[in-house]
C-alpha atoms as a PDB file:
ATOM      1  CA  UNK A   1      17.679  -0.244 -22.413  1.00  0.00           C
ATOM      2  CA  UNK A   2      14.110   0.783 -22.043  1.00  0.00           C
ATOM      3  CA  UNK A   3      11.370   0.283 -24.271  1.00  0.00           C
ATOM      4  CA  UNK A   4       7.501   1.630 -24.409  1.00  0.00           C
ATOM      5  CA  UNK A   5       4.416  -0.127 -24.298  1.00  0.00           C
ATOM      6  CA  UNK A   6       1.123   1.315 -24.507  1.00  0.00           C
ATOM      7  CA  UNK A   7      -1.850  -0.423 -22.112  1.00  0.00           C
ATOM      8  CA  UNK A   8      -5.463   0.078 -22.134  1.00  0.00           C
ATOM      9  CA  UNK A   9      -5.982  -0.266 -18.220  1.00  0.00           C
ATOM     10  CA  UNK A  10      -9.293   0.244 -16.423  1.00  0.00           C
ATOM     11  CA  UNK A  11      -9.818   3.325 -14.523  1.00  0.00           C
ATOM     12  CA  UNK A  12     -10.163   1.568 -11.262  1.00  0.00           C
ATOM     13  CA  UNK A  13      -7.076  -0.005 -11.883  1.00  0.00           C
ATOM     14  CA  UNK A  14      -5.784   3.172 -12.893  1.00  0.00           C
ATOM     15  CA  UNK A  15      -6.778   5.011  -9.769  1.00  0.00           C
ATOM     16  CA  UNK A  16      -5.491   2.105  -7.206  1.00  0.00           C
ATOM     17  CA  UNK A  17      -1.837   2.592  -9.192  1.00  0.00           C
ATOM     18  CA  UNK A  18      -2.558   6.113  -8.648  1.00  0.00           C
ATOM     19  CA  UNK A  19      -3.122   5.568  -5.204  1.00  0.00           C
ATOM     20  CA  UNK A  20      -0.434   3.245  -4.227  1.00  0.00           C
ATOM     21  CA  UNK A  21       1.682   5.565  -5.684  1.00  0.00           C
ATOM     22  CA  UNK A  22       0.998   8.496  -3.798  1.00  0.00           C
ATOM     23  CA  UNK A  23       1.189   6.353  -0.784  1.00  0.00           C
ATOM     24  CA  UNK A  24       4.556   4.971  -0.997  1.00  0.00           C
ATOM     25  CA  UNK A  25       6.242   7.983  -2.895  1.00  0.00           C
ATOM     26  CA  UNK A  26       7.112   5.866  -6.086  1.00  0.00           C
ATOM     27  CA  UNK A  27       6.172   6.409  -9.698  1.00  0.00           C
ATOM     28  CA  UNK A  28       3.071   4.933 -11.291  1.00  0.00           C
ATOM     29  CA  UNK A  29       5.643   3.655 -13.742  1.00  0.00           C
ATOM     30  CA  UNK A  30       7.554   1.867 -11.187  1.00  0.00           C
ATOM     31  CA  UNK A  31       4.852   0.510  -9.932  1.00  0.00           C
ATOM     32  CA  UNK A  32       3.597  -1.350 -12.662  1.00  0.00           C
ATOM     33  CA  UNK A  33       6.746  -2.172 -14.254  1.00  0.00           C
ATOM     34  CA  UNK A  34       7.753  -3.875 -10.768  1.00  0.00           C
ATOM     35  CA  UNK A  35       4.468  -5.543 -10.270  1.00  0.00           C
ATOM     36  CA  UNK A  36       4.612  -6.681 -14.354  1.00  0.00           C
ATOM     37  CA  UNK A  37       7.830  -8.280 -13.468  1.00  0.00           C
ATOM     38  CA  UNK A  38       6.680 -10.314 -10.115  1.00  0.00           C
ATOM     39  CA  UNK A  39       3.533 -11.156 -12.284  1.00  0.00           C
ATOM     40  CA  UNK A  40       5.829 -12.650 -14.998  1.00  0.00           C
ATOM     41  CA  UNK A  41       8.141 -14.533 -12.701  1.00  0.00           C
ATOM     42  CA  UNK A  42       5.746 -16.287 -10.710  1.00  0.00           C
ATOM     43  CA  UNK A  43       3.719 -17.005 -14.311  1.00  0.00           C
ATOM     44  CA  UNK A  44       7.098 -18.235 -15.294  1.00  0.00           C
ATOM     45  CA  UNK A  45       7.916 -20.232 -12.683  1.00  0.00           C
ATOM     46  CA  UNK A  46       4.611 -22.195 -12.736  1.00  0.00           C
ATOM     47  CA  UNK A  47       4.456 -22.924 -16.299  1.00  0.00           C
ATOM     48  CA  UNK A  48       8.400 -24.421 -15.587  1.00  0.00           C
ATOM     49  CA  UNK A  49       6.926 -26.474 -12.779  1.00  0.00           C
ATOM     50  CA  UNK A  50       3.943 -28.129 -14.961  1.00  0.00           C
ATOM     51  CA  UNK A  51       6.428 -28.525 -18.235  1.00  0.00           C
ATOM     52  CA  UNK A  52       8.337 -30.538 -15.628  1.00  0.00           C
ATOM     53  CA  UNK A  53       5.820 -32.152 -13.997  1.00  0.00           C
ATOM     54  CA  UNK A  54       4.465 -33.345 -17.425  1.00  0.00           C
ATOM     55  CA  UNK A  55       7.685 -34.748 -18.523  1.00  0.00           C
ATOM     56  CA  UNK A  56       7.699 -37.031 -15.351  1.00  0.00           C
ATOM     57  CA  UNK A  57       4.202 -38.250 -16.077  1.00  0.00           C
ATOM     58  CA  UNK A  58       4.688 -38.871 -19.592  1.00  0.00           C
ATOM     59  CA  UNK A  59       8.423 -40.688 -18.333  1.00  0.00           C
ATOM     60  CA  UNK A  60       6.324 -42.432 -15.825  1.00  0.00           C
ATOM     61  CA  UNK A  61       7.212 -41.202 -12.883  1.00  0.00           C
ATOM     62  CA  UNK A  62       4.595 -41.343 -10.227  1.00  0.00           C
ATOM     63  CA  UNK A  63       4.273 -41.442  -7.086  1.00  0.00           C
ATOM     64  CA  UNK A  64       3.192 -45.246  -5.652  1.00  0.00           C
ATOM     65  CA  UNK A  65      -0.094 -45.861  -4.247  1.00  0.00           C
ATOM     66  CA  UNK A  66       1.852 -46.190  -0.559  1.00  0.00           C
ATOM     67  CA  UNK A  67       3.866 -43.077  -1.151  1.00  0.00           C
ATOM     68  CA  UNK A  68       0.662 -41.102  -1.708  1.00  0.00           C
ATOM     69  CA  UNK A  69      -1.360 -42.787   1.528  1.00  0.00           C
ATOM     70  CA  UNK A  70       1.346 -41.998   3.661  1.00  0.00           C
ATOM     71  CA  UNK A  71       0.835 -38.421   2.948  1.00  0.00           C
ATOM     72  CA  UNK A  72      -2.650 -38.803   3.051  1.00  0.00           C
ATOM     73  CA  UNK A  73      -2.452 -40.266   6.949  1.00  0.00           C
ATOM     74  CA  UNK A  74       0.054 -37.941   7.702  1.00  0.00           C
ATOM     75  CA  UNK A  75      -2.415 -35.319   7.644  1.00  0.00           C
ATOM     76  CA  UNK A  76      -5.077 -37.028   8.443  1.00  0.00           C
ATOM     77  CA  UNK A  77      -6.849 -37.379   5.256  1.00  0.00           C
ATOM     78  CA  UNK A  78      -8.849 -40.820   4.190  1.00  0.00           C
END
């Protein structure tokens, strides 16, 4: 099932769709639905990965003062 959504985009942004478009033989609507999706997968998947990250802080879990030098002299950072 399909649904609409209207967008006020700029007409730079407009044009480059246009554009890319043209260039690879796809619809402007494909276009932006398929970049919309990467943009909200990757958004996704970060937000997941600081909810989780938080939850180990606030359960304690961090990383020891040796565990974090070793990676630090592992590349060669002081």
């Amino acid at each position: 099932m399909n649904s609409t959504l209207s967008l006020r985009i700029p007409t730079e942004t407009l044009e480059q769709l246009g554009l890319l478009a043209e260039a690879t033989g796809k619809s402007r609507n494909f276009i932006a639905v398929q970049a919309m999706k990467d943009f909200i997968e990757r958004e996704a998947w970060q937000v997941a990965e600081i909810q989780q990250a938080l939850k180990e802080a606030d359960a304690g879990e961090f990383a020891a003062d040796e565990e974090v030098q070793a990676v630090f002299d592992k590349w060669g950072r002081k």
